[in-house]
N, C-alpha and C. Protein backbone atom coordinates (compact mmCIF):
# COMPACT_ATOMS: atom_id res chain seq x y z
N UNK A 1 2.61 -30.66 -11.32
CA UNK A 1 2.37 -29.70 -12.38
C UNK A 1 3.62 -28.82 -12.53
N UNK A 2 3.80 -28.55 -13.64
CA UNK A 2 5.26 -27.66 -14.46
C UNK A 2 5.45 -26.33 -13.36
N UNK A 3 6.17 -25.61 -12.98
CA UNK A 3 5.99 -24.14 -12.49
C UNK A 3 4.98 -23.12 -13.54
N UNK A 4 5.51 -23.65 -14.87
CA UNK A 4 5.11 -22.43 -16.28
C UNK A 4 3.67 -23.07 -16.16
N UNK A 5 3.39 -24.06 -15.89
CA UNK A 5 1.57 -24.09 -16.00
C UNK A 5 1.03 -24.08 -14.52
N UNK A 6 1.41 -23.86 -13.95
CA UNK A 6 1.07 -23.70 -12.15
C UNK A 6 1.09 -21.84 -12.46
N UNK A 7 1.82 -21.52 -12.85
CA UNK A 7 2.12 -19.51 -12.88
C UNK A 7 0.53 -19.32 -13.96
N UNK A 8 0.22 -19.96 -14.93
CA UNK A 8 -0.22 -19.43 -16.00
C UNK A 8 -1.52 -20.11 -15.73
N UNK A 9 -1.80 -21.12 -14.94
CA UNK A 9 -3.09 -21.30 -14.37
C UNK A 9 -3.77 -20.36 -13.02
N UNK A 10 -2.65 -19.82 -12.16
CA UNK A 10 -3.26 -19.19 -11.21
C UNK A 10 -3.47 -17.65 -12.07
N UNK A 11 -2.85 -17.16 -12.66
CA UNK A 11 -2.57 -16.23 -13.60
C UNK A 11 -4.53 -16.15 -14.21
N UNK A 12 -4.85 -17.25 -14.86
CA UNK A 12 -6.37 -17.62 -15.70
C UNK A 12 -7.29 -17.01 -14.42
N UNK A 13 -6.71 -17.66 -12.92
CA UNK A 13 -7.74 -17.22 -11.97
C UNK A 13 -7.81 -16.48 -11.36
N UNK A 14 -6.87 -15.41 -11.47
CA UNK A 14 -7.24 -14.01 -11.35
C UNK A 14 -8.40 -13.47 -11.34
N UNK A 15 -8.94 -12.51 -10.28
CA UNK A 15 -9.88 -12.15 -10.08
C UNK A 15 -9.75 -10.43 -10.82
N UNK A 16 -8.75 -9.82 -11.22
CA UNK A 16 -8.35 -8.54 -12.15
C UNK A 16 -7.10 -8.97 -13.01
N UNK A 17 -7.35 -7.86 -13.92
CA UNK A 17 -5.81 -8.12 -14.34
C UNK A 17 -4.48 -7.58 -13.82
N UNK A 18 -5.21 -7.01 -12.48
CA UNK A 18 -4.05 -6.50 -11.71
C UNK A 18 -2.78 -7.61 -10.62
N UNK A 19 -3.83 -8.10 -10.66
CA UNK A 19 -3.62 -9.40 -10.00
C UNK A 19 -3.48 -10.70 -11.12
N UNK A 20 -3.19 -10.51 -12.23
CA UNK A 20 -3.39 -11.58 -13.26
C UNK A 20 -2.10 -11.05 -14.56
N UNK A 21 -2.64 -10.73 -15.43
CA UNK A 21 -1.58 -10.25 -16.46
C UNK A 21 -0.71 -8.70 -16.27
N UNK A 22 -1.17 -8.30 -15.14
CA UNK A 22 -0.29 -7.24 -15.39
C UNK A 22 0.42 -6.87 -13.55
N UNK A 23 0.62 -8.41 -12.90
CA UNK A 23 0.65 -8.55 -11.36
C UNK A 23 2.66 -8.21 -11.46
N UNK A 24 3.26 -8.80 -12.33
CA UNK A 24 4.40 -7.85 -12.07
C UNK A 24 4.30 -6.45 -12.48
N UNK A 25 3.93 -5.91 -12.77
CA UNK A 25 3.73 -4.45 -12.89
C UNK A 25 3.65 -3.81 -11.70
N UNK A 26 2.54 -4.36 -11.00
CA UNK A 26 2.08 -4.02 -10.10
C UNK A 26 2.73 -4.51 -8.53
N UNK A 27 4.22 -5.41 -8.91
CA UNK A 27 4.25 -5.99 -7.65
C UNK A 27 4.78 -4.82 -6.59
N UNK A 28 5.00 -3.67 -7.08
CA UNK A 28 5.92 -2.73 -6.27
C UNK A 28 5.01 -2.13 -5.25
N UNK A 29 3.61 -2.56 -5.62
CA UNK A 29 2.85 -1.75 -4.53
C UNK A 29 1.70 -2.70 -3.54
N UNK A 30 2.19 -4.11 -3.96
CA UNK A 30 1.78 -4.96 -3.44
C UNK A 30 1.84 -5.06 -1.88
N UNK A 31 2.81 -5.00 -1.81
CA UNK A 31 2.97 -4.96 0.08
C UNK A 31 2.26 -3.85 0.24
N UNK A 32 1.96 -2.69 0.22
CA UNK A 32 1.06 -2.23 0.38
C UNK A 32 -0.52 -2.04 0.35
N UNK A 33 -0.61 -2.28 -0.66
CA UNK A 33 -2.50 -2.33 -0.92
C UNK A 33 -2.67 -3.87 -0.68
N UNK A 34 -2.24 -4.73 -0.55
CA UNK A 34 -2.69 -6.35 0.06
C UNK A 34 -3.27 -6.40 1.28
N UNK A 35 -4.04 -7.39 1.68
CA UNK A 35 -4.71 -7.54 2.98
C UNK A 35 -3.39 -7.42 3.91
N UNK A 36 -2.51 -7.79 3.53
CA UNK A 36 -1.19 -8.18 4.38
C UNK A 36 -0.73 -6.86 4.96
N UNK A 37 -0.98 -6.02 3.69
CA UNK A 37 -0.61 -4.28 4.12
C UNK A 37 -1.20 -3.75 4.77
N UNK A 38 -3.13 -4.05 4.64
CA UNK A 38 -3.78 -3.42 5.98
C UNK A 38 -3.55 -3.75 6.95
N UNK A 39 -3.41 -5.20 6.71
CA UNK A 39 -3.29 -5.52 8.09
C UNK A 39 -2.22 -5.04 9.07
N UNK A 40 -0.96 -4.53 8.11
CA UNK A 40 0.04 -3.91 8.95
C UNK A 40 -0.44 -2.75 9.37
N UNK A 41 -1.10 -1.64 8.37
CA UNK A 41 -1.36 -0.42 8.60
C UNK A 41 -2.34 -0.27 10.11
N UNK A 42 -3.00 -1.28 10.06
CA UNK A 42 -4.16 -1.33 11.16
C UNK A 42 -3.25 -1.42 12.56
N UNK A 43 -2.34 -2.49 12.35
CA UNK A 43 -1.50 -2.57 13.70
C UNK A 43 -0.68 -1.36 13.86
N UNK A 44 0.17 -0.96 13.07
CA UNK A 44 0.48 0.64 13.29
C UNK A 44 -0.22 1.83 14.03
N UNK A 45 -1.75 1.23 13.35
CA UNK A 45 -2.89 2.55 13.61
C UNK A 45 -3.02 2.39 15.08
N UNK A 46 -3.16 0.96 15.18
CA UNK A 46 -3.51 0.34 17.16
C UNK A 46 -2.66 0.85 18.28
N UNK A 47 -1.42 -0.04 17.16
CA UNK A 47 0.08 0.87 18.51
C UNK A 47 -0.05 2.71 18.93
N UNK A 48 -0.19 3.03 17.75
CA UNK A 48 0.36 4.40 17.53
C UNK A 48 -0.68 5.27 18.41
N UNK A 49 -1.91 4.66 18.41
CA UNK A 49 -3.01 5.35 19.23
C UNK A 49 -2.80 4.74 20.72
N UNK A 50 -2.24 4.10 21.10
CA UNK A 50 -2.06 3.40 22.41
C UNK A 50 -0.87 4.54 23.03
N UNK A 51 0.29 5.04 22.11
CA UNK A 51 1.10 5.65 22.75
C UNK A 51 0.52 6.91 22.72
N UNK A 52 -0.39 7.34 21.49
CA UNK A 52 -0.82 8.47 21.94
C UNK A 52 -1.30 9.19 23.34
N UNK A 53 -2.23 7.79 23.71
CA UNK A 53 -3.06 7.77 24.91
C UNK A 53 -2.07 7.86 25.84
N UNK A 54 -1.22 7.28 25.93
CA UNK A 54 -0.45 7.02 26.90
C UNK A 54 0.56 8.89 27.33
N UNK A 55 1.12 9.15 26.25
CA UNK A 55 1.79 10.42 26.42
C UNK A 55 0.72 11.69 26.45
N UNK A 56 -0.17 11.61 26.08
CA UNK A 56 -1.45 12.92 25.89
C UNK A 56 -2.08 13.03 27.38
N UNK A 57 -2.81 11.88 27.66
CA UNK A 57 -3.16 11.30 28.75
C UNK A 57 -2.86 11.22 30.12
N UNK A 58 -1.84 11.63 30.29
CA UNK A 58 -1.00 10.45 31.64
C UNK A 58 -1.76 10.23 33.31
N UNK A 59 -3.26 10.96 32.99
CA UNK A 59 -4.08 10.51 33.90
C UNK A 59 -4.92 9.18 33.91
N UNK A 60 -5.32 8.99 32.70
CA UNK A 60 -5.88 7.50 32.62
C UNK A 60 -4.86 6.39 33.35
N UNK A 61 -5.98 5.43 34.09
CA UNK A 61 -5.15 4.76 34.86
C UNK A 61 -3.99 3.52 34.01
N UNK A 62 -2.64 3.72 34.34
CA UNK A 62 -1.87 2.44 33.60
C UNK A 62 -1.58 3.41 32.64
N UNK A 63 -1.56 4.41 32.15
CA UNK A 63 -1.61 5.29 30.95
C UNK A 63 0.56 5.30 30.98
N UNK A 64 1.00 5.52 31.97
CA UNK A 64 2.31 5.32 31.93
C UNK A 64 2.66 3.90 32.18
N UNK A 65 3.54 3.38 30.46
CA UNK A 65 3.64 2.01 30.13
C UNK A 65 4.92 1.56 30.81
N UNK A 66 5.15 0.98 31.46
CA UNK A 66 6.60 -0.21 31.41
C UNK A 66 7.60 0.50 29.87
N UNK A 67 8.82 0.12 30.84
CA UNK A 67 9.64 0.74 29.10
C UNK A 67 9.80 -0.40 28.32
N UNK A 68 9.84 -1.66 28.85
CA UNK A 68 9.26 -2.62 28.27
C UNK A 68 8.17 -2.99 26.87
N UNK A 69 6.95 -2.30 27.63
CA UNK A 69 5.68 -2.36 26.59
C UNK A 69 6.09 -1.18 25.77
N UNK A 70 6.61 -0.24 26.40
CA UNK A 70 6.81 1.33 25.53
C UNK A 70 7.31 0.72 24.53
N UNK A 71 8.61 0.20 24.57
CA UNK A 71 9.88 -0.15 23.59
C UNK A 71 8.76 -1.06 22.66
N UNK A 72 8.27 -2.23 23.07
CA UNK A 72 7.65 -3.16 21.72
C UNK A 72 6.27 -2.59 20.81
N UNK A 73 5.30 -1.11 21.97
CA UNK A 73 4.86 -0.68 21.41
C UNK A 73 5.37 0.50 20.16
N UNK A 74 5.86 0.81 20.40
CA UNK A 74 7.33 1.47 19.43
C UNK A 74 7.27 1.09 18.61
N UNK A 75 8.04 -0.13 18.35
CA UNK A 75 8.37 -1.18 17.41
C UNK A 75 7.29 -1.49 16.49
N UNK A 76 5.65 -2.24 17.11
CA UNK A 76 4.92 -2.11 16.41
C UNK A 76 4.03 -1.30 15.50
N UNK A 77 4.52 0.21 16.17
CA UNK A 77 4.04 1.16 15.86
C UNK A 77 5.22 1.76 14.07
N UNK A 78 5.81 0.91 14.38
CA UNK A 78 7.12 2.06 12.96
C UNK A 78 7.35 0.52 12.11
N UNK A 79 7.78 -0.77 13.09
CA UNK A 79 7.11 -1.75 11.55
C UNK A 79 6.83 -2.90 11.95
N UNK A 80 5.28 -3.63 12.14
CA UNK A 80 4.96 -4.59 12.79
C UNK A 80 5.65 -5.87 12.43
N UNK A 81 5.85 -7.13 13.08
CA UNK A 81 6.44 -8.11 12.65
C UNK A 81 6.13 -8.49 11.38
N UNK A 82 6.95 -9.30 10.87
CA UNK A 82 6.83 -10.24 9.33
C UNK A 82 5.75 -10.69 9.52
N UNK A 83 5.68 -11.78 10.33
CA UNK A 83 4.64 -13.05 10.54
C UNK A 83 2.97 -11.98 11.34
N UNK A 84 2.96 -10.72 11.02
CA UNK A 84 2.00 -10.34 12.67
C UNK A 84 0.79 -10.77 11.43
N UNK A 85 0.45 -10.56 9.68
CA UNK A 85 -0.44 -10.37 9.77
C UNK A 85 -0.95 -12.21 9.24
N UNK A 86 -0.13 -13.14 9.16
CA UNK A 86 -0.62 -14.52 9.38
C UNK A 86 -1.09 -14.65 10.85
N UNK A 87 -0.82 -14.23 11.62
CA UNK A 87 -1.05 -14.30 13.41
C UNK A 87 -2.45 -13.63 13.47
N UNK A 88 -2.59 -12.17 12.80
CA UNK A 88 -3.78 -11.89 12.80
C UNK A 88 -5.04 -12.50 12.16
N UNK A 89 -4.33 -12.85 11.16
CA UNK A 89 -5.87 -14.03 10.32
C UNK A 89 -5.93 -15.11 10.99
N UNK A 90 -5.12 -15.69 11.57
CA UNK A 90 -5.34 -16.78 12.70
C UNK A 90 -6.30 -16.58 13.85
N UNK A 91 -6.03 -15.06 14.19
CA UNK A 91 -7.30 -15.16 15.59
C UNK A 91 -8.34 -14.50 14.81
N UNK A 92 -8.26 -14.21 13.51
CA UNK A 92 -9.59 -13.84 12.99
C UNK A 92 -10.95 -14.93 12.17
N UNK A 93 -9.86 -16.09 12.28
CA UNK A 93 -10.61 -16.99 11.99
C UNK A 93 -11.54 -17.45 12.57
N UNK A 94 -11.17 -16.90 14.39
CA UNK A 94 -11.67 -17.93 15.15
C UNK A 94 -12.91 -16.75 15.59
N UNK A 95 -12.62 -15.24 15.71
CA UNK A 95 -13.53 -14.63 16.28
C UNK A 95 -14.85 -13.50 14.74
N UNK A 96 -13.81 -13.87 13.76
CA UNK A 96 -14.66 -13.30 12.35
C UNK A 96 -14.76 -12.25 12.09
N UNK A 97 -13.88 -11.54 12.65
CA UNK A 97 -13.77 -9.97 12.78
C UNK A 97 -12.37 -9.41 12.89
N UNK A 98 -12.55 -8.97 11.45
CA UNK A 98 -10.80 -8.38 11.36
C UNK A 98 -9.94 -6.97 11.78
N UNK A 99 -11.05 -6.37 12.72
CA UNK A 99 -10.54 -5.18 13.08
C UNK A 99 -10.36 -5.40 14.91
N UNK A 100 -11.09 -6.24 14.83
CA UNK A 100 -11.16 -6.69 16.32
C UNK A 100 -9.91 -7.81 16.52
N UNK A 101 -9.70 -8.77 15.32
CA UNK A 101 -8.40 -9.37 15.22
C UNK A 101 -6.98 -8.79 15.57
N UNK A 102 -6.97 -7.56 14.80
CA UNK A 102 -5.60 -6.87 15.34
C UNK A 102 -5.67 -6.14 16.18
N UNK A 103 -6.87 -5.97 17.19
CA UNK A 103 -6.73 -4.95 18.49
C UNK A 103 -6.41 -6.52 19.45
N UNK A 104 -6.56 -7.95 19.15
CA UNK A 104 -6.42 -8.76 20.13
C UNK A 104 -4.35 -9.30 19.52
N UNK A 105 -4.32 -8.83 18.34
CA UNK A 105 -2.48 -9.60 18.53
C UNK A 105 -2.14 -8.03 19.11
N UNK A 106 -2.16 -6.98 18.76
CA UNK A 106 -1.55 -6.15 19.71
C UNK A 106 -1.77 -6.47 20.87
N UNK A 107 -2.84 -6.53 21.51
CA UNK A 107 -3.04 -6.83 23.04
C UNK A 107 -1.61 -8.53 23.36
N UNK A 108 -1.73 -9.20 22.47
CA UNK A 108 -0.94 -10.46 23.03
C UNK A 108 0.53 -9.77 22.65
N UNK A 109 0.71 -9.20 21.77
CA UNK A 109 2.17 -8.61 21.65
C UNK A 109 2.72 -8.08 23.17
N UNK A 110 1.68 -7.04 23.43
CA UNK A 110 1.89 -6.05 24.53
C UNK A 110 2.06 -6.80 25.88
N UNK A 111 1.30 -7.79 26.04
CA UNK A 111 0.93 -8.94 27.13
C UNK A 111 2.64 -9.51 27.12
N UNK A 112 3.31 -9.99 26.40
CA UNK A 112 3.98 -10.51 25.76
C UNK A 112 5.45 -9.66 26.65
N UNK A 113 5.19 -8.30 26.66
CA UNK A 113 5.94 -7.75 26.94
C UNK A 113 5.85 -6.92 28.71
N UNK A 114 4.91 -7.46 28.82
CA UNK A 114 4.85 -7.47 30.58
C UNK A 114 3.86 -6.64 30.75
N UNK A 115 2.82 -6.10 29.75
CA UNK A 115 1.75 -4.89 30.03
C UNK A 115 0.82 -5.44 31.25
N UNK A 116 0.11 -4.53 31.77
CA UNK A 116 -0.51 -5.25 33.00
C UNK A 116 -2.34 -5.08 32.62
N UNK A 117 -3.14 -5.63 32.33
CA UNK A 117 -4.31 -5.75 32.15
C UNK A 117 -5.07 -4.54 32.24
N UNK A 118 -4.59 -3.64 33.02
CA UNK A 118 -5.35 -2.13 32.68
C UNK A 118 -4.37 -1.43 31.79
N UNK A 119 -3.33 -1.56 31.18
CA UNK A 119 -2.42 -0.74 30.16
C UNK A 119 -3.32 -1.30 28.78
N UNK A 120 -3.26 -3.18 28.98
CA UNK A 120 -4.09 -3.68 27.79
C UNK A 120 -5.54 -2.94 27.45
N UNK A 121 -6.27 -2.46 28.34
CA UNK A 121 -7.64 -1.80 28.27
C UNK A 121 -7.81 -0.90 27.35
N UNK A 122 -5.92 0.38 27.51
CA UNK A 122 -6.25 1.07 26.25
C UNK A 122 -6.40 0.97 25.22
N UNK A 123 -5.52 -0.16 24.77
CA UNK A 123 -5.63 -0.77 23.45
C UNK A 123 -7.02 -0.25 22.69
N UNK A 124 -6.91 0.17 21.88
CA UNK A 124 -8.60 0.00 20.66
C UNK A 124 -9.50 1.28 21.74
N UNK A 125 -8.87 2.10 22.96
CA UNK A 125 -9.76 2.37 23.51
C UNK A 125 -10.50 3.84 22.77
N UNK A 126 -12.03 3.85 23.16
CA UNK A 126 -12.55 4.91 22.70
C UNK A 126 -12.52 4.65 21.39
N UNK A 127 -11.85 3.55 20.07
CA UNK A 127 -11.79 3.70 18.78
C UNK A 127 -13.29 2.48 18.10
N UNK A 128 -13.64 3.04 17.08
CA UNK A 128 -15.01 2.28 16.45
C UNK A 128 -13.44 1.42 15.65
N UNK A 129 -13.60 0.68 15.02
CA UNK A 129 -13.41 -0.01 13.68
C UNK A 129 -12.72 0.80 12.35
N UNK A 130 -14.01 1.40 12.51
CA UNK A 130 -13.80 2.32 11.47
C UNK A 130 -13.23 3.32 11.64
N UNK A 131 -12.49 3.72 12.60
CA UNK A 131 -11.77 4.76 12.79
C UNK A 131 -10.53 4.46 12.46
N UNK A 132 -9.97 2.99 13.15
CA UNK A 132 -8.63 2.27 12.52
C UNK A 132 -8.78 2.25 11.00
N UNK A 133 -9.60 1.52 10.47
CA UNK A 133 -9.74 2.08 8.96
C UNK A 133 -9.70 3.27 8.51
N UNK A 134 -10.46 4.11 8.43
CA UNK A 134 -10.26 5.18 7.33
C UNK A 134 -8.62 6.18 8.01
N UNK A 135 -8.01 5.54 9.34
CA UNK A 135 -7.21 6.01 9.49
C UNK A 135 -5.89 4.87 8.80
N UNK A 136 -6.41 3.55 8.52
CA UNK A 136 -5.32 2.99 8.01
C UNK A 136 -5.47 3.16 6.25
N UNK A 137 -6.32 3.27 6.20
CA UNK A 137 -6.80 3.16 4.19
C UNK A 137 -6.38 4.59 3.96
N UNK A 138 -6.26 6.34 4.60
CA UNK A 138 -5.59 7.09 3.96
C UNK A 138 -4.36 7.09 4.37
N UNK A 139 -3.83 6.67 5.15
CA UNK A 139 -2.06 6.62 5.12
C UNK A 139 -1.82 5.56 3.77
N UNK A 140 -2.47 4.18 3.96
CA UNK A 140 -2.15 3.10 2.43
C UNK A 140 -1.86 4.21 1.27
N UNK A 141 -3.45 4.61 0.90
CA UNK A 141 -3.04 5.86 0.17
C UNK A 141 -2.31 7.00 -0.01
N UNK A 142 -1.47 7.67 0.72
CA UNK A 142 -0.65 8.87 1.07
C UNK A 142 0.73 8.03 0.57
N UNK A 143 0.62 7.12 1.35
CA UNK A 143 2.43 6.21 0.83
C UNK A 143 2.37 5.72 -0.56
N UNK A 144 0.83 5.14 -1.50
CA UNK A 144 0.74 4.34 -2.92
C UNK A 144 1.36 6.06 -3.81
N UNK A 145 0.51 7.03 -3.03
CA UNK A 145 0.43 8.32 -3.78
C UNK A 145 1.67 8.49 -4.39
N UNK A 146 2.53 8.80 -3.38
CA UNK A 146 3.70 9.15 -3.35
C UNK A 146 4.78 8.05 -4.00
N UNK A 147 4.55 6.81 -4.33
CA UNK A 147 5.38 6.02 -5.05
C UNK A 147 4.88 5.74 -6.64
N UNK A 148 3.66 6.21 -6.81
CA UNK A 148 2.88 6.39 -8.10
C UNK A 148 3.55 7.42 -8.52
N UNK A 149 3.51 8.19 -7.79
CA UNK A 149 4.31 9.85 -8.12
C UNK A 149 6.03 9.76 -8.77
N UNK A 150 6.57 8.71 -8.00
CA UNK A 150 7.57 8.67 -8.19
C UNK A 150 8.14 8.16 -9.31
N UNK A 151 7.04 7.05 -9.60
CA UNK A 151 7.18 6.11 -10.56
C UNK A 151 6.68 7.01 -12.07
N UNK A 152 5.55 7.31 -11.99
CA UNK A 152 5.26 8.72 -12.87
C UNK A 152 6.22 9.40 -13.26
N UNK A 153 7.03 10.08 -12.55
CA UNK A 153 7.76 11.04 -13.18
C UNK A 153 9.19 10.37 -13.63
N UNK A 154 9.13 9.09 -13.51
CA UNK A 154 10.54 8.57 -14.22
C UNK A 154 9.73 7.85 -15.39
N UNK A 155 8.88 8.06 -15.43
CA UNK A 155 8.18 7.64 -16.68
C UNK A 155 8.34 8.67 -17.53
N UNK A 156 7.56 9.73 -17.33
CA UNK A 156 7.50 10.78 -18.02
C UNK A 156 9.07 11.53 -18.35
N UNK A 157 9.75 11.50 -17.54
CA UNK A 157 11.72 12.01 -17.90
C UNK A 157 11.91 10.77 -19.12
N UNK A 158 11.49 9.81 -19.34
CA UNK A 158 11.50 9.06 -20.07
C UNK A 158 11.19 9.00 -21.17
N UNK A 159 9.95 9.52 -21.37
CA UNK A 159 9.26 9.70 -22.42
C UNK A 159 9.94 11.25 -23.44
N UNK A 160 9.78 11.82 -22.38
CA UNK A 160 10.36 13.33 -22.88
C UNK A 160 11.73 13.57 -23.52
N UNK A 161 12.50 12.29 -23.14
CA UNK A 161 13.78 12.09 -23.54
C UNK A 161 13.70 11.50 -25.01
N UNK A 162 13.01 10.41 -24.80
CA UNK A 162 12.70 9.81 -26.29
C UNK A 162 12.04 10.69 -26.99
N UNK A 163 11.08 11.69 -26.70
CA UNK A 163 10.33 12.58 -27.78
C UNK A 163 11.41 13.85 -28.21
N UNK A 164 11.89 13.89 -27.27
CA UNK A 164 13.49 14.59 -27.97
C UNK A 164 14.05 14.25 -28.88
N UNK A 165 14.87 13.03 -28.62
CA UNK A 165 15.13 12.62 -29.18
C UNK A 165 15.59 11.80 -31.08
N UNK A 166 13.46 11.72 -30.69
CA UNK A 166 13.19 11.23 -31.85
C UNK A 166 12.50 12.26 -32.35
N UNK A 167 12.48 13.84 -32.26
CA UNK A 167 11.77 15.06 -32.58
C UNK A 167 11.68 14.50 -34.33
N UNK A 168 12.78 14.84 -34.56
CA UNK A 168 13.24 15.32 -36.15
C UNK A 168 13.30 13.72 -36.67
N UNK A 169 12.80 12.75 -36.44
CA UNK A 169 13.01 11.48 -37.34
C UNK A 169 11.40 11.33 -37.90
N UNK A 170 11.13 11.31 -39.47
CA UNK A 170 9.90 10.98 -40.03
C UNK A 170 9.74 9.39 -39.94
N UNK A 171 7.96 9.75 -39.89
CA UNK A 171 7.52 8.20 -39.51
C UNK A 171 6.76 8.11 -41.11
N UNK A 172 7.20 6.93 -41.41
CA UNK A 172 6.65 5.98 -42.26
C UNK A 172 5.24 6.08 -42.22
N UNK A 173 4.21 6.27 -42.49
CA UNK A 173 2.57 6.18 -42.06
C UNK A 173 2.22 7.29 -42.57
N UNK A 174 0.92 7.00 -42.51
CA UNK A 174 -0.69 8.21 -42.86
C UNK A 174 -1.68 7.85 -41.95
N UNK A 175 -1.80 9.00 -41.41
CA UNK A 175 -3.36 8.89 -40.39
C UNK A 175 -4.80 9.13 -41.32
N UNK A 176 -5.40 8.30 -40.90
CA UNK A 176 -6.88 8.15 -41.21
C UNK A 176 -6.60 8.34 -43.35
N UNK A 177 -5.89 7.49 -43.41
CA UNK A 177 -5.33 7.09 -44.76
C UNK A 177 -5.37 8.25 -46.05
N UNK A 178 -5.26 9.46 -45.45
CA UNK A 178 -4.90 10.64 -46.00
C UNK A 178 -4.00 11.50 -46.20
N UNK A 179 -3.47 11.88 -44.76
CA UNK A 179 -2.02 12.97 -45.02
C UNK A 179 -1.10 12.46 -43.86
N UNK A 180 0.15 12.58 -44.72
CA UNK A 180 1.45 12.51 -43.29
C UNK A 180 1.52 12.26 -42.12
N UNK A 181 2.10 11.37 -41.74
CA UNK A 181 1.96 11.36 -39.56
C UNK A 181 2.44 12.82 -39.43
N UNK A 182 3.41 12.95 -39.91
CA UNK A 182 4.63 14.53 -39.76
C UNK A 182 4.42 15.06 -40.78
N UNK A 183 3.65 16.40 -40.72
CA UNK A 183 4.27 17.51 -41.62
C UNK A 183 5.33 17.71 -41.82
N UNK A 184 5.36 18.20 -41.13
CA UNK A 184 7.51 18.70 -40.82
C UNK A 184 7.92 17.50 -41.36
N UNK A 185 8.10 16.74 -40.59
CA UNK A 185 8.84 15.62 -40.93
C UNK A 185 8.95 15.23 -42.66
N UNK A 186 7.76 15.85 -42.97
CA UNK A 186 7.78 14.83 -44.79
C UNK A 186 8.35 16.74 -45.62
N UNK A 187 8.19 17.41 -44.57
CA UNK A 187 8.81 18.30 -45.46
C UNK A 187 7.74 19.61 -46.01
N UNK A 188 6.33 19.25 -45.64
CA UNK A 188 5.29 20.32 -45.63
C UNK A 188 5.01 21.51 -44.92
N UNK A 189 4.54 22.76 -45.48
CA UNK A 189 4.31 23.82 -44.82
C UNK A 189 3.20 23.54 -43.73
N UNK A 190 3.26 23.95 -42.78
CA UNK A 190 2.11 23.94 -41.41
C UNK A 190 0.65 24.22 -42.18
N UNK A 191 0.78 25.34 -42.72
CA UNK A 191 -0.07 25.63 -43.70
C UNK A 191 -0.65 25.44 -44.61
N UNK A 192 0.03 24.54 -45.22
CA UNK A 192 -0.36 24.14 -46.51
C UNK A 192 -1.69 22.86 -46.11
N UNK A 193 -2.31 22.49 -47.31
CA UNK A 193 -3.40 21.42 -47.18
C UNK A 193 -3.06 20.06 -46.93
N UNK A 194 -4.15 19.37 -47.51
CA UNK A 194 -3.68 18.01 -47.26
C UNK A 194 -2.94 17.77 -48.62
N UNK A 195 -2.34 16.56 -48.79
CA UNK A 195 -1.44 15.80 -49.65
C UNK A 195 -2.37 15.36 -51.03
């Protein structure tokens, strides 16, 4: 099949038009709001609470990590691998649970890096599910915010430029097939009636 009818058939099967006719628009925030993005945000959320424990803590047993595990928990904590969240749908296939998926590739990351079976314990410790969530879904949001924002206001410098711009140029037209788009523009008092 052509590329142009392979693009314009998956395009038909779009489940929004966010994801369908208007998916380049939208690709800038794709890595983010995609499963691919929670799934990073979640591993962030995992690491980041592991070092918490670890520096808040330092009585829990194993609570002081290898600089080893420190260093890769680090790492996963500020930007998880490329490949982590294909790795995570891989062991989520097998156990059906996707919050429990990324508390087990952190655990093999950390393993990975010489952690010793009671450091692995903290992992996910004391956390529901849902705590990694609504702690990974308002950061998603706080970072979309802030690039909506950004994107917004070069919209709007945009607009404001062109409405400058084009202040003083009359438009051709009649609204609701009666008087002038522009007063001004055609040369009428503010005051005065219709045409």
């Amino acid at each position: 099949m052509p590329a142009s009818t392979r693009d314009a058939f998956s395009s038909l099967e779009a489940l929004s038009p966010v994801d369908g006719r208007y998916r380049a628009a939208t690709a800038p925030l794709r890595e983010l709001l995609s499963e691919a993005g929670l799934i990073g945000e979640r591993v962030r959320i995992e690491s980041s609470w592991l070092l918490h424990l670890s520096a808040s803590v330092p009585q829990l047993a194993a609570a002081a990590l290898a600089p080893a595990v420190l260093a890769r928990a680090q790492q996963l904590a500020g930007e998880p691998d490329a490949d982590a969240a294909e790795a995570v749908k891989a062991i989520e296939a097998r156990i059906n649970h996707d919050v429990k998926a990324v508390e087990y590739y952190v655990r093999q990351q950390l393993a990975a890096a010489g952690a010793t079976e009671a450091a692995l314990e903290l992992v996910h410790f004391g956390c529901t599910s849902e705590d990694i969530n609504n702690l990974s879904y308002a950061r998603i949001l706080q970072v979309a915010r802030q690039r909506l924002r950004e994107t917004l206001g070069a919209r709007i410098q945009e607009l404001t430029a062109l409405a400058q711009r084009y202040a003083a140029t009359a438009m051709l037209a009649r609204t609701h097939g009666r008087s002038p788009t522009s007063r001004h523009a055609c040369g009428v008092r503010s005051d005065a009636g219709p045409l």
